[in-house]
C-alpha atoms as a PDB file:
ATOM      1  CA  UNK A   1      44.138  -3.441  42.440  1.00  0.00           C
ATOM      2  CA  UNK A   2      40.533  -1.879  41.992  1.00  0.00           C
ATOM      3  CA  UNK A   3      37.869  -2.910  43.705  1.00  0.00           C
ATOM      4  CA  UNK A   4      34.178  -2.456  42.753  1.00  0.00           C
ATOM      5  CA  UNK A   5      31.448  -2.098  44.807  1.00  0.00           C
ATOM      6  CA  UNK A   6      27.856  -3.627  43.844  1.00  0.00           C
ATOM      7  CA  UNK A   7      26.492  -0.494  42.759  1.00  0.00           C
ATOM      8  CA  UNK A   8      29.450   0.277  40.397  1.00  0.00           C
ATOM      9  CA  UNK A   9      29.546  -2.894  38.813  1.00  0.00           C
ATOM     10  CA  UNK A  10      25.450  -2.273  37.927  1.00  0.00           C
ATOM     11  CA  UNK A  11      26.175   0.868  36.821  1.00  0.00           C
ATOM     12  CA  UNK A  12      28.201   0.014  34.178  1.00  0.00           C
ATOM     13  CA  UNK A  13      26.116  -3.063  33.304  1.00  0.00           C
ATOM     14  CA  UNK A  14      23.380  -0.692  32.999  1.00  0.00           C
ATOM     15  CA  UNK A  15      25.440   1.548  31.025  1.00  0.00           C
ATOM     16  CA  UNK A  16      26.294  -1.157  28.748  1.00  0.00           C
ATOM     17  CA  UNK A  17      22.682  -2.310  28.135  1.00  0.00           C
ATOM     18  CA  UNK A  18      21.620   1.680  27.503  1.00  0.00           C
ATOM     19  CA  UNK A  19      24.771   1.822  24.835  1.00  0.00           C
ATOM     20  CA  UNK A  20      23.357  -1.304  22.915  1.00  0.00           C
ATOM     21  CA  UNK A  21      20.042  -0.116  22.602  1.00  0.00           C
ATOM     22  CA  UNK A  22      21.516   3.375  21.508  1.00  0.00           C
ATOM     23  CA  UNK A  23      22.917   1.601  18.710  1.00  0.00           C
ATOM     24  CA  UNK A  24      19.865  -0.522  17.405  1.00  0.00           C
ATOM     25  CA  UNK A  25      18.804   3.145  17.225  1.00  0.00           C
ATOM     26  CA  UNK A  26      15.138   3.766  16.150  1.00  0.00           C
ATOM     27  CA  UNK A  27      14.005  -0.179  17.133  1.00  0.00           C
ATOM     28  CA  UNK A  28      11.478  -0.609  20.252  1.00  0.00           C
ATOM     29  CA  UNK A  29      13.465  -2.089  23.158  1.00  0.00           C
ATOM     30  CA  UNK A  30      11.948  -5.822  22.881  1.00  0.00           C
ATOM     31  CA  UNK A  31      13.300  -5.956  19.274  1.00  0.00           C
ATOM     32  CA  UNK A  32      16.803  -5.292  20.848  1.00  0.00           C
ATOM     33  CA  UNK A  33      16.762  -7.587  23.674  1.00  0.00           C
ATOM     34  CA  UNK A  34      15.309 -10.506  21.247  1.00  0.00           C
ATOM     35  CA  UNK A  35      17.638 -12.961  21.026  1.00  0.00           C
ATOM     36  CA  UNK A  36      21.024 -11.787  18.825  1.00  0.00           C
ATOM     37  CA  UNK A  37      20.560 -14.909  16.628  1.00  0.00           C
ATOM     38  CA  UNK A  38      17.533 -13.884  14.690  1.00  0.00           C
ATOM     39  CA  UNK A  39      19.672 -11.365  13.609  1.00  0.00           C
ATOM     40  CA  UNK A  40      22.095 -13.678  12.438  1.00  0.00           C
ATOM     41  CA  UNK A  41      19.880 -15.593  10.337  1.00  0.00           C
ATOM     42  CA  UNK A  42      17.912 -15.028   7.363  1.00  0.00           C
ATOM     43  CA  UNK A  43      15.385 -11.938   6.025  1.00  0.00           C
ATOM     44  CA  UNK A  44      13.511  -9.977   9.079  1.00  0.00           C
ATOM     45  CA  UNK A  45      11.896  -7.038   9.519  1.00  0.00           C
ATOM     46  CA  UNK A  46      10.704  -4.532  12.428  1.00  0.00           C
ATOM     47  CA  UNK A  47       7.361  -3.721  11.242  1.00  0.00           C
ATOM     48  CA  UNK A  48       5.076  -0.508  13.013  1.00  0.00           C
ATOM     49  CA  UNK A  49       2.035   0.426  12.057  1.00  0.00           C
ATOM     50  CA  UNK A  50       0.284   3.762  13.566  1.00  0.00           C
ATOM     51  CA  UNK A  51      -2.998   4.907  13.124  1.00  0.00           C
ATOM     52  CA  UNK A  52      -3.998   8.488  13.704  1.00  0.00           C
ATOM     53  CA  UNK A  53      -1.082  11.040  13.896  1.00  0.00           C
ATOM     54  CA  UNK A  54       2.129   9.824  14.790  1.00  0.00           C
ATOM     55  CA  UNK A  55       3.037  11.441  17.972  1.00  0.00           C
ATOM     56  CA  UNK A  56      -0.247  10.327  19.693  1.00  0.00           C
ATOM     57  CA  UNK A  57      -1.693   7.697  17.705  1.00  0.00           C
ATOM     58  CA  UNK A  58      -2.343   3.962  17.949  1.00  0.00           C
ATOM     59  CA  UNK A  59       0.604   1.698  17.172  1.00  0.00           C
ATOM     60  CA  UNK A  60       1.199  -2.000  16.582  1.00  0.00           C
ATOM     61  CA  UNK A  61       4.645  -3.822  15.820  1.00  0.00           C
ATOM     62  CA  UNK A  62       5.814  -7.101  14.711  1.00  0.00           C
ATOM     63  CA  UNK A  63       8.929  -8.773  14.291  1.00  0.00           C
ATOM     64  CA  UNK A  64       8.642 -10.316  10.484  1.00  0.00           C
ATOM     65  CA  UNK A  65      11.029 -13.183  10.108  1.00  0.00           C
ATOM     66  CA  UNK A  66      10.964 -15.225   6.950  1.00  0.00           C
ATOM     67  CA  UNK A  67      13.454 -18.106   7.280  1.00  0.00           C
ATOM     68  CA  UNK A  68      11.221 -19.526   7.985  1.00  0.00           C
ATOM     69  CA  UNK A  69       7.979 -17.125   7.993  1.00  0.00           C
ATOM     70  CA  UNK A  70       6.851 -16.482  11.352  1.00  0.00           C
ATOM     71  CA  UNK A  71       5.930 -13.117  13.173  1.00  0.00           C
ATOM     72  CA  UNK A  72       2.129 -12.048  12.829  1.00  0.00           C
ATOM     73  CA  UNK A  73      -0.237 -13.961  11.305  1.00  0.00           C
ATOM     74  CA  UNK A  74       0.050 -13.341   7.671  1.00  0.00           C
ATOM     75  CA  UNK A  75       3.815 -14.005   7.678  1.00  0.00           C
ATOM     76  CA  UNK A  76       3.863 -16.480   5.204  1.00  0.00           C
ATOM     77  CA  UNK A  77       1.863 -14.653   2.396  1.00  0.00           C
ATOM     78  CA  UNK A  78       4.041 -11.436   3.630  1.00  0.00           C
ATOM     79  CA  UNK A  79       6.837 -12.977   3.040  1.00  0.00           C
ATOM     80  CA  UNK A  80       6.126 -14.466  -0.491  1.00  0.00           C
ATOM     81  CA  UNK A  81       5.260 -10.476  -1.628  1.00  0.00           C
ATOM     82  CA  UNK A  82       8.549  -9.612   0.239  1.00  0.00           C
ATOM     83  CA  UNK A  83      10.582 -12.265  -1.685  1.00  0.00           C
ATOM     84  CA  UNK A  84       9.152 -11.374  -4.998  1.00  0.00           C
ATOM     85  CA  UNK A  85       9.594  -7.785  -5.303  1.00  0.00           C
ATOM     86  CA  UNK A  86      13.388  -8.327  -3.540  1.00  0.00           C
ATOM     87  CA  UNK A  87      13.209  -7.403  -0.447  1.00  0.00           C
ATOM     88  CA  UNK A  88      11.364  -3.655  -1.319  1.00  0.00           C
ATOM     89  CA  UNK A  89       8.278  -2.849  -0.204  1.00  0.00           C
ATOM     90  CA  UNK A  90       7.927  -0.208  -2.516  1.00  0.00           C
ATOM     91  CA  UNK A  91       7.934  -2.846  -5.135  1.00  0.00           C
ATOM     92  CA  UNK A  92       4.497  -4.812  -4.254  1.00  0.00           C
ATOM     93  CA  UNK A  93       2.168  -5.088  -7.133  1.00  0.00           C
ATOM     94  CA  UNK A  94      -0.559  -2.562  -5.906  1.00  0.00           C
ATOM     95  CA  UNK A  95      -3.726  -4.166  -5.587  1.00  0.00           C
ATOM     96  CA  UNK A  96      -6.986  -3.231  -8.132  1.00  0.00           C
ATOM     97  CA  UNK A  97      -9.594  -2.117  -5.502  1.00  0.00           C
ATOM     98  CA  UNK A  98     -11.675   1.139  -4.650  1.00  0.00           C
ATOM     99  CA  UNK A  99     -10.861   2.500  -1.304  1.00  0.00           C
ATOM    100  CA  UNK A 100     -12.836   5.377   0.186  1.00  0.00           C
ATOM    101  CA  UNK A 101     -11.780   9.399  -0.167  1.00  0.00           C
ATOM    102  CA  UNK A 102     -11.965   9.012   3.810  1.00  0.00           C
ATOM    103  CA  UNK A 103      -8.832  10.883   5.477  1.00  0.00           C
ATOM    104  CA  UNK A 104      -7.830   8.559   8.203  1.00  0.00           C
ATOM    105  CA  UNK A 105      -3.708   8.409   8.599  1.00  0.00           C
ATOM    106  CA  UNK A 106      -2.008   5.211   8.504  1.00  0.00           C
ATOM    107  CA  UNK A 107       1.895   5.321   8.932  1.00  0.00           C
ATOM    108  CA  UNK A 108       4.251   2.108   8.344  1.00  0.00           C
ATOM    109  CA  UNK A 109       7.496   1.638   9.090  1.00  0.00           C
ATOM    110  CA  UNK A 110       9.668  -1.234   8.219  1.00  0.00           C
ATOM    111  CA  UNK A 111      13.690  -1.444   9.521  1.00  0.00           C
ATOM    112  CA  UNK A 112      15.544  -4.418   9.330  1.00  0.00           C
ATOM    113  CA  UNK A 113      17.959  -6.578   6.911  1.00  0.00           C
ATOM    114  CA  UNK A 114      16.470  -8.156   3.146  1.00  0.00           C
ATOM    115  CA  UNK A 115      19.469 -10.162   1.584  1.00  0.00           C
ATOM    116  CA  UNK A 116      22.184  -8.744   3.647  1.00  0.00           C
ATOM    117  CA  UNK A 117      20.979  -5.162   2.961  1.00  0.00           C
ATOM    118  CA  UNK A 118      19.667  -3.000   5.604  1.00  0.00           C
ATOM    119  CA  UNK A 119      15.887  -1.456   4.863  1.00  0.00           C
ATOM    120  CA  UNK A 120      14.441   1.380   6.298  1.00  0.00           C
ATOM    121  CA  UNK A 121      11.628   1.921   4.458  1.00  0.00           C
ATOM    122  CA  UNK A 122       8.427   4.790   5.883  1.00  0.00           C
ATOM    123  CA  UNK A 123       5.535   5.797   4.526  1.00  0.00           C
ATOM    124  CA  UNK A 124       2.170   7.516   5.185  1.00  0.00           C
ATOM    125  CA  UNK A 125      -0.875   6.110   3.523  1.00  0.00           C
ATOM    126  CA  UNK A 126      -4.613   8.157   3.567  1.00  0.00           C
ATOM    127  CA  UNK A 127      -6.520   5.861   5.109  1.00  0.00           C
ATOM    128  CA  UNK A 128      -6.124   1.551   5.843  1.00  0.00           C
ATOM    129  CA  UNK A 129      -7.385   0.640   2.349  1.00  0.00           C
ATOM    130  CA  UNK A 130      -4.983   2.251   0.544  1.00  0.00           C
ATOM    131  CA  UNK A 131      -2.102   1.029   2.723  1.00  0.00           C
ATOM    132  CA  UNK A 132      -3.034  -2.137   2.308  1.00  0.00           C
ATOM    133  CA  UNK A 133      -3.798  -2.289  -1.090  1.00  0.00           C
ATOM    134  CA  UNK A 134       0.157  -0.429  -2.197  1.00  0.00           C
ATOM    135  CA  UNK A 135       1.897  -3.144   0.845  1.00  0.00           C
ATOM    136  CA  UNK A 136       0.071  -6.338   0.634  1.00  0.00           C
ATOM    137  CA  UNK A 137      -0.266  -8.669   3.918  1.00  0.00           C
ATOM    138  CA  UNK A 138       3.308  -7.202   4.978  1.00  0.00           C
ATOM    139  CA  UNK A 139       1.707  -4.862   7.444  1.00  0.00           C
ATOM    140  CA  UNK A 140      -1.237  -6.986   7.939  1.00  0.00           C
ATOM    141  CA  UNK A 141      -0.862  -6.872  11.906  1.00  0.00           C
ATOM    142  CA  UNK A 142      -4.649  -7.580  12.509  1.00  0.00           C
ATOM    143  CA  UNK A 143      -5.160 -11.134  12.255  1.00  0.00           C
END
């Protein structure tokens, strides 16, 4: 017979926690302890968006789920652009509009599942116009 003390029996409750967030991998830790069932169901996406450089800079996330839309405040619309181009960002219409030659780094990031396929999609734009006229609402995290 083993016995376990308190302390062991945290341990490896601990130790199982650490594991599953090891294997949601690059995810933010309230992604992984959301509830498993949005998982389950539907189209959703992780969705980061840093301003400045990378390492230091100012970042946002959402959690975009579109069955039915809900996650930020332009889910809906996000999710329409999402639908249409199948799931790829890449594949947003870009929108016709003049943006400024103004350097000012804007990284997205977008992991998740579209249609049973995972997506893990990154990309650095020059500045906030031009990120949001190649992506659409999808990284619209402003209200």
């Amino acid at each position: 017979m083993t016995h376990f003390s308190k302390t062991t029996t945290r341990l490896r409750r601990g130790a199982t926690a650490a594991a599953a967030l090891l294997l949601v991998g690059a995810l933010p830790a309230q992604v992984a302890r959301a509830s498993h069932r949005h998982f389950d169901q539907g189209d959703w996406l992780y969705l980061t968006v840093t301003h400045g450089d990378t390492r230091s800079g100012d970042t946002r996330g959402a959690l975009l789920q579109c069955d039915p839309p809900r996650g930020h405040s332009h889910a809906m619309r996000a999710c329409a652009e999402l639908r249409s181009a199948g799931g790829d960002v890449r594949g947003i219409p870009p929108k016709d509009v003049l943006c400024s030659m103004i350097y000012a780094p804007v990284t997205v990031e977008a992991r998740g599942q579209w249609q049973g396929r995972a997506i893990d999609y990154t990309e650095t734009f020059a500045n906030q116009c031009v990120m949001q006229a190649r992506t659409g609402d999808v990284f619209a995290l402003d209200g």
